[in-house]
Protein backbone atom coordinates (compact mmCIF):
# COMPACT_ATOMS: atom_id res chain seq x y z
CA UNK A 1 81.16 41.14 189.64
CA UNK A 2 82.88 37.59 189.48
CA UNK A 3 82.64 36.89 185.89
CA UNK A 4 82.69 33.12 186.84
CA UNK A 5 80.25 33.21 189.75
CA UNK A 6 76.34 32.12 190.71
CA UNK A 7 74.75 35.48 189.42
CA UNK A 8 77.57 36.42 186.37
CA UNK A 9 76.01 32.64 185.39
CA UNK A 10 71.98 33.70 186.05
CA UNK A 11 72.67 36.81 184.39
CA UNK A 12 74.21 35.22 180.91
CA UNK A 13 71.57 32.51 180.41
CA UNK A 14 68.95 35.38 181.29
CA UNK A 15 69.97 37.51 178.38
CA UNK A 16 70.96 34.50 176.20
CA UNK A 17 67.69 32.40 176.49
CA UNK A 18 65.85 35.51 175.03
CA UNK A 19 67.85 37.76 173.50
CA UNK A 20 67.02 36.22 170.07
CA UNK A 21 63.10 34.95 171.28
CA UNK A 22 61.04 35.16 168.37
CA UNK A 23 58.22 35.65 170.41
CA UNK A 24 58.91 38.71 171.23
CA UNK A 25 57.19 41.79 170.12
CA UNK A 26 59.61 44.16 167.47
CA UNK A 27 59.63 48.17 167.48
CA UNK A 28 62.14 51.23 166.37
CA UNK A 29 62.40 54.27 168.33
CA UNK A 30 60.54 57.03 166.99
CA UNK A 31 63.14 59.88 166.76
CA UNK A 32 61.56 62.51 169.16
CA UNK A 33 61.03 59.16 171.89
CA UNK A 34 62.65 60.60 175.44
CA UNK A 35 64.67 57.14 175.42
CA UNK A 36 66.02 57.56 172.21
CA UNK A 37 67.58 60.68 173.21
CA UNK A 38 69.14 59.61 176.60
CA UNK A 39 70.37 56.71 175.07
CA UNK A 40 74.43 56.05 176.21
CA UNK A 41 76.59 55.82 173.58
CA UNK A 42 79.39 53.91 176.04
CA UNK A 43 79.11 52.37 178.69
CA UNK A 44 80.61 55.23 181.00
CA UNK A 45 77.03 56.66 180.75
CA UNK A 46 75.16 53.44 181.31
CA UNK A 47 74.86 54.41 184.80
CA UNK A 48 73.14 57.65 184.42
CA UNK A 49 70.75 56.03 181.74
CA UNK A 50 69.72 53.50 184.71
CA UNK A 51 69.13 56.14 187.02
CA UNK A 52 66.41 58.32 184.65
CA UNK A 53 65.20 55.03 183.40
CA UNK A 54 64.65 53.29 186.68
CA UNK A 55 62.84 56.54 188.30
CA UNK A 56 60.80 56.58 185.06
CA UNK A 57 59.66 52.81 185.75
CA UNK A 58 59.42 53.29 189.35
CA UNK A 59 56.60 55.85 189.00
CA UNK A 60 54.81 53.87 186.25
CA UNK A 61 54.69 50.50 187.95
CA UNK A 62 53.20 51.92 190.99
CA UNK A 63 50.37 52.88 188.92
CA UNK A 64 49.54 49.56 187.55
CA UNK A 65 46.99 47.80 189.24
CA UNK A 66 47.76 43.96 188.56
CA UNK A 67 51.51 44.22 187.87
CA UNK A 68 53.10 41.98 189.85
CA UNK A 69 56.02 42.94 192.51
CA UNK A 70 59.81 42.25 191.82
CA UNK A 71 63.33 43.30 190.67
CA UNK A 72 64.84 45.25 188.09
CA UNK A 73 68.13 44.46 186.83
CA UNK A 74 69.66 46.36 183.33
CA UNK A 75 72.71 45.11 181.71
CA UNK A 76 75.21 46.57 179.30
CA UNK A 77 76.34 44.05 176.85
CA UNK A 78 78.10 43.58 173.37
CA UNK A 79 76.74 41.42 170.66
CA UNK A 80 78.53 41.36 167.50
CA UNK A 81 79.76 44.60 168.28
CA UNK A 82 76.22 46.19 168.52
CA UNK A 83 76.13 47.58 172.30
CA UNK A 84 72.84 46.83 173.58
CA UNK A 85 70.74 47.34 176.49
CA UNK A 86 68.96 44.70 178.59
CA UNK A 87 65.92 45.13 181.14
CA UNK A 88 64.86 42.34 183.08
CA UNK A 89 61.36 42.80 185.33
CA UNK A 90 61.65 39.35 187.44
CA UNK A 91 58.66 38.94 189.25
CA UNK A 92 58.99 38.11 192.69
CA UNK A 93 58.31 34.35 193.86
CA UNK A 94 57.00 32.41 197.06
CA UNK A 95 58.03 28.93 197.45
CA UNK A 96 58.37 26.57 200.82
CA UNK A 97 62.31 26.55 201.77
CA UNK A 98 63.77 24.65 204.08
CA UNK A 99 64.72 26.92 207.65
CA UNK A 100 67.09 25.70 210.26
CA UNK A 101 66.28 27.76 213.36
CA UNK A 102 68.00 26.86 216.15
CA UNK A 103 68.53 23.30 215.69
CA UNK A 104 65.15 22.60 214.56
CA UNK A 105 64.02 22.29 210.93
CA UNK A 106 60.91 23.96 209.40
CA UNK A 107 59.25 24.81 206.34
CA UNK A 108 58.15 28.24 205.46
CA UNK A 109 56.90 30.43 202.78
CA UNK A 110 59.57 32.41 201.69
CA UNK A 111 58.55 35.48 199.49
CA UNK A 112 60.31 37.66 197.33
CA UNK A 113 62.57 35.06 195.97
CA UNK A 114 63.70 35.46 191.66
CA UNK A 115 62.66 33.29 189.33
CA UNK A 116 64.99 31.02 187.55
CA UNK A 117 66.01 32.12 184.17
CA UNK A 118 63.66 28.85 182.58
CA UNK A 119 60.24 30.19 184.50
CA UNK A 120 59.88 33.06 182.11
CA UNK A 121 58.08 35.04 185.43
CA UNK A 122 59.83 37.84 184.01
CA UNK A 123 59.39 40.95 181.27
CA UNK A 124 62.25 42.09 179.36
CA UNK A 125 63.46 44.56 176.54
CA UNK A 126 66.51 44.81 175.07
CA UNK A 127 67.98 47.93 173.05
CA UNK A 128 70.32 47.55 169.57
CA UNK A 129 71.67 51.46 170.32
CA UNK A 130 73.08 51.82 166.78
CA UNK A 131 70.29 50.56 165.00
CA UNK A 132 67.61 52.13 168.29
CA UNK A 133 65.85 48.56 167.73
CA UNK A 134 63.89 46.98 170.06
CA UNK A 135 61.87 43.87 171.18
CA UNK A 136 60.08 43.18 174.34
CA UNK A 137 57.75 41.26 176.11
CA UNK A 138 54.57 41.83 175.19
CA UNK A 139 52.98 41.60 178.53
CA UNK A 140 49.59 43.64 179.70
CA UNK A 141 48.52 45.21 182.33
CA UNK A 142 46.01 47.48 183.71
CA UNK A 143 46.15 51.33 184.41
CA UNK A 144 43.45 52.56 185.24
CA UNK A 145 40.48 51.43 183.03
CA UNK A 146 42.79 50.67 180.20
CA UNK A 147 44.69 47.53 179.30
CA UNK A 148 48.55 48.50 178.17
CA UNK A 149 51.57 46.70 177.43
CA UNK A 150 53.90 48.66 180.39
CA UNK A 151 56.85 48.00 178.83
CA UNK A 152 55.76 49.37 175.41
CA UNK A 153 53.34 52.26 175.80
CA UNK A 154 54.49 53.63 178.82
CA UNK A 155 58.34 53.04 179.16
CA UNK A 156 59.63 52.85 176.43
CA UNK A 157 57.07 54.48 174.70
CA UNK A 158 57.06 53.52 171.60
C-alpha cells in the first residue's frame, strides 16, 4: 500500500479518530474466548487471524435482520509498542454522483459507496493483544427475536 496515498490517509484518520473514543464500550477477553486463543502474536499471522475471523463474521452478519450492508477492513497496527488489532464495519452509502456517459452529464444514485471517516456509519473494535483489551462500538441489532450488540456477543464474544 502507498503509505502516502488516498486510502493509507482514510485508513489513519479511521483508526485515529476512534482509537481512543471514550464512547466506546470496554471488555477483557475471557481466557477460554475462541479469539483470545487465535490471537497473532506478529504480524506474519495477521493474515490467517483475518481469514477465521472474517468467515466467523460472514456467517453471523447474514443472520442479522437489520444490520446494514458494507465492508470489512482489519488493520495491524503499533501503538506505543502495544500491537493491536483494528475492525472497521463501514456501512455502505447511496448518494447522487455526478456520471459522464458519453458526453452527456447525469445524476444517479450510486450505492455501495464508504462512508467518510467523520460520518461514524461504521462499527469498530480494536484489540490491545498483550493486555487482550478491548473496546467497541456498542451498536445493536436484531437476531432473531433478540436484540444483541454483534460485535460483542457474537464476535467477539465476550
Amino acid at each position: 500500500m502507498d503509505l502516502d496515498g488516498e486510502l493509507c490517509q482514510f485508513i489513519v484518520q479511521l483508526f485515529a479518530r476512534n482509537y481512543e473514543d471514550t464512547s466506546a464500550k470496554r471488555s477483557y477477553f475471557r481466557d477460554d474466548s475462541f479469539i483470545a486463543q487465535i490471537l497473532p502474536d506478529s504480524v506474519e499471522n495477521f493474515d490467517a487471524f483475518v481469514d477465521v475471523v472474517a468467515d466467523k463474521m460472514h456467517t453471523i452478519v447474514q443472520e442479522a435482520i437489520d444490520l446494514p450492508s458494507g465492508s470489512g477492513l482489519f488493520v495491524w497496527a503499533t501503538v506505543e509498542e502495544q500491537p493491536i488489532i483494528a475492525f472497521f464495519k463501514l456501512n455502505y452509502q447511496r448518494r447522487f454522483g455526478c456520471v459522464v456517459e458519453d458526453g452527456q452529464v447525469s445524476w444517479q444514485s450510486v450505492g455501495k459507496l464508504l462512508p467518510t471517516c467523520t460520518q461514524h456509519e461504521y462499527d469498530y473494535f480494536f484489540i490491545n493483544i498483550y493486555d487482550k483489551k478491548v473496546w467497541m462500538t456498542d451498536t445493536k441489532c436484531h437476531v432473531g427475536d433478540k436484540a444483541i450488540n454483534f460485535m460483542a456477543d457474537r464476535i467477539l464474544k465476550l
